[in-house]
C-alpha atoms as a PDB file:
ATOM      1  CA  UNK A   1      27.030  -2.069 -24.569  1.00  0.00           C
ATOM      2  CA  UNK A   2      24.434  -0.532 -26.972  1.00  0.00           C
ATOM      3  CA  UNK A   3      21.486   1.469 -24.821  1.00  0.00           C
ATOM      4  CA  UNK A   4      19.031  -0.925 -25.927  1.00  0.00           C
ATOM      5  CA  UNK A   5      20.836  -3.816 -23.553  1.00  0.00           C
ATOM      6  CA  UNK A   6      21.363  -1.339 -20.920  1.00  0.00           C
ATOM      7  CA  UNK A   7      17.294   0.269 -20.687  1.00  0.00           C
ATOM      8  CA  UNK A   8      16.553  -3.497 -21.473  1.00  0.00           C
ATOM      9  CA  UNK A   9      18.810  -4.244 -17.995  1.00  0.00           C
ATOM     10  CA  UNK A  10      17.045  -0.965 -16.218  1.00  0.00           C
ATOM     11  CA  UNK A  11      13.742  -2.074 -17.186  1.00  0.00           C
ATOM     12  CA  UNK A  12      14.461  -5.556 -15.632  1.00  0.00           C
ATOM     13  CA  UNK A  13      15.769  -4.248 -12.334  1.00  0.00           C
ATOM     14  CA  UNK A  14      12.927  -1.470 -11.922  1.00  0.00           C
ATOM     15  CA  UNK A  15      10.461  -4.403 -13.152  1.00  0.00           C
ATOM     16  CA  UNK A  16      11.210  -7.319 -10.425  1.00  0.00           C
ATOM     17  CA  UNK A  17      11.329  -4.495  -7.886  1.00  0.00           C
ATOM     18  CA  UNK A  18       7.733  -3.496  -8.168  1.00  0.00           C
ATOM     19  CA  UNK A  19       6.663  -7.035  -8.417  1.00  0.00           C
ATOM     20  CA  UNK A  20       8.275  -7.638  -4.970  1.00  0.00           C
ATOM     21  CA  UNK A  21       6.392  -4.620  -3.495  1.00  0.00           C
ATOM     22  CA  UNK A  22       3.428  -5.390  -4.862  1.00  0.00           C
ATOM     23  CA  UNK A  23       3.557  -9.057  -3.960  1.00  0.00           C
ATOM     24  CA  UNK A  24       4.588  -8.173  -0.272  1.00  0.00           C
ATOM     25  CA  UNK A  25       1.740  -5.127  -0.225  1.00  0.00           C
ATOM     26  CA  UNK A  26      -1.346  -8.081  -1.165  1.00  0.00           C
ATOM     27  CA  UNK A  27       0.654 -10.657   1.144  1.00  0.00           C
ATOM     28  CA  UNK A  28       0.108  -7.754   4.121  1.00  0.00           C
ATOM     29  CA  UNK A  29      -3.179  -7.139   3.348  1.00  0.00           C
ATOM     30  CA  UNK A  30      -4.291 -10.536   3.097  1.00  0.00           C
ATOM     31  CA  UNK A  31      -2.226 -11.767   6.761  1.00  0.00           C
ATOM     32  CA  UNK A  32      -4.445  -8.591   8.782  1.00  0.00           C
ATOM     33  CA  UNK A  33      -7.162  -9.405   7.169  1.00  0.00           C
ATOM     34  CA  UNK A  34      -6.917 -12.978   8.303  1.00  0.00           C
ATOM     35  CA  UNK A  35      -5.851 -12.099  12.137  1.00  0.00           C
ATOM     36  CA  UNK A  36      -9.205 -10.156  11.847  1.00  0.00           C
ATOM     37  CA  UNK A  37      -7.466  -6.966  11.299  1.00  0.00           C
ATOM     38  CA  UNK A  38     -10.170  -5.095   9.075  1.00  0.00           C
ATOM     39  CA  UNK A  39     -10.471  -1.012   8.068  1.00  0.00           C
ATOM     40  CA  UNK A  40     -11.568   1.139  10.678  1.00  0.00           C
ATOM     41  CA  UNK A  41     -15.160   2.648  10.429  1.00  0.00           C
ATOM     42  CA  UNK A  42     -15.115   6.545   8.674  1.00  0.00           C
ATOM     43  CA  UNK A  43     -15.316   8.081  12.163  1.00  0.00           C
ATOM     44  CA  UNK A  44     -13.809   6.703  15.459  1.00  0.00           C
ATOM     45  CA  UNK A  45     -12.427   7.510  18.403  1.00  0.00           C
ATOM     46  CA  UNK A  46      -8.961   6.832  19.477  1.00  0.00           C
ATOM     47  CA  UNK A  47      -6.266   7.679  21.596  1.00  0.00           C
ATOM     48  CA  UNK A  48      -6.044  11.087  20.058  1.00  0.00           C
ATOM     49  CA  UNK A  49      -9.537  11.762  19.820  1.00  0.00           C
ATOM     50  CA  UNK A  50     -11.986  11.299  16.901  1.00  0.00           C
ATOM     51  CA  UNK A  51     -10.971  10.524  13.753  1.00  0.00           C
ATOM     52  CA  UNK A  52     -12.147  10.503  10.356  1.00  0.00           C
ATOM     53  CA  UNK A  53     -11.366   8.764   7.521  1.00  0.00           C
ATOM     54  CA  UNK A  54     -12.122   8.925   3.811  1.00  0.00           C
ATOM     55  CA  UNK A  55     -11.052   6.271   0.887  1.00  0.00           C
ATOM     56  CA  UNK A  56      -8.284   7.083  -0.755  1.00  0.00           C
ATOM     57  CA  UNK A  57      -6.411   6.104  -4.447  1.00  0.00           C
ATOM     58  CA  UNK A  58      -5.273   2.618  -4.570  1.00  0.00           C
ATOM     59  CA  UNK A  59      -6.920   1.594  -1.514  1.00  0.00           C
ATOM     60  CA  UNK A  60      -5.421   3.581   0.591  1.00  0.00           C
ATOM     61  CA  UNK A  61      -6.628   5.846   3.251  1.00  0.00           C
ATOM     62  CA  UNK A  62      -6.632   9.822   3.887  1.00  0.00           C
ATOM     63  CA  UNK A  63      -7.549  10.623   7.907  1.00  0.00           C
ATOM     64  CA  UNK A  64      -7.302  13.599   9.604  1.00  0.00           C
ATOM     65  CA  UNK A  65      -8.342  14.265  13.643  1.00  0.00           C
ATOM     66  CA  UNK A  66     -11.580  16.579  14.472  1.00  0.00           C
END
Protein backbone atom coordinates (compact mmCIF):
# COMPACT_ATOMS: atom_id res chain seq x y z
CA UNK A 1 0.00 0.00 0.00
CA UNK A 2 1.38 3.48 -0.95
CA UNK A 3 1.14 6.06 2.30
CA UNK A 4 -1.28 8.07 0.55
CA UNK A 5 -4.06 5.01 0.93
CA UNK A 6 -2.88 4.36 4.33
CA UNK A 7 -3.05 8.44 5.90
CA UNK A 8 -6.15 8.44 3.50
CA UNK A 9 -7.42 5.16 5.81
CA UNK A 10 -6.02 7.07 9.19
CA UNK A 11 -7.71 10.14 8.30
CA UNK A 12 -11.02 8.18 7.85
CA UNK A 13 -10.83 6.32 11.14
CA UNK A 14 -9.66 9.50 13.25
CA UNK A 15 -12.48 11.43 11.13
CA UNK A 16 -15.80 9.24 11.96
CA UNK A 17 -14.43 9.07 15.50
CA UNK A 18 -14.73 12.72 16.26
CA UNK A 19 -17.98 12.93 14.49
CA UNK A 20 -19.35 10.28 16.94
CA UNK A 21 -18.08 12.33 19.95
CA UNK A 22 -19.20 15.28 18.83
CA UNK A 23 -22.61 14.01 17.81
CA UNK A 24 -23.03 12.19 21.27
CA UNK A 25 -21.48 15.55 23.20
CA UNK A 26 -24.66 17.97 21.41
CA UNK A 27 -27.08 14.82 21.86
CA UNK A 28 -26.06 15.16 25.91
CA UNK A 29 -26.37 18.57 26.02
CA UNK A 30 -29.51 18.85 24.32
CA UNK A 31 -31.34 15.58 26.59
CA UNK A 32 -30.28 17.81 30.19
CA UNK A 33 -31.25 20.59 28.80
CA UNK A 34 -34.64 19.17 28.01
CA UNK A 35 -35.11 17.28 31.59
CA UNK A 36 -34.53 20.94 32.77
CA UNK A 37 -31.01 20.26 33.59
CA UNK A 38 -29.47 23.86 32.97
CA UNK A 39 -25.73 25.43 34.12
CA UNK A 40 -25.38 26.20 37.58
CA UNK A 41 -25.27 29.96 38.62
CA UNK A 42 -21.25 31.37 38.98
CA UNK A 43 -21.47 30.91 42.77
CA UNK A 44 -23.46 28.22 44.72
CA UNK A 45 -23.51 26.28 47.45
CA UNK A 46 -23.31 22.60 47.54
CA UNK A 47 -22.53 19.69 49.39
CA UNK A 48 -18.96 20.76 49.68
CA UNK A 49 -19.51 24.22 50.31
CA UNK A 50 -19.55 27.23 47.93
CA UNK A 51 -18.55 27.02 44.69
CA UNK A 52 -17.58 29.10 41.92
CA UNK A 53 -17.59 28.78 38.52
CA UNK A 54 -16.19 30.60 35.50
CA UNK A 55 -16.84 29.82 31.54
CA UNK A 56 -14.51 27.94 30.12
CA UNK A 57 -13.15 27.05 26.18
CA UNK A 58 -15.63 25.18 24.22
CA UNK A 59 -18.33 25.57 26.60
CA UNK A 60 -17.01 24.05 29.16
CA UNK A 61 -16.62 24.94 32.73
CA UNK A 62 -13.55 25.72 35.21
CA UNK A 63 -14.85 25.58 39.20
CA UNK A 64 -12.97 25.58 42.06
CA UNK A 65 -14.44 25.53 46.02
CA UNK A 66 -13.97 28.84 48.33
Amino acid sequence: MSMFVIAAIIGGIVGLAAGFHGGHGHSNYRHARAAGHGRKPALYLGARGPWITIPGPFGTRIGHRL
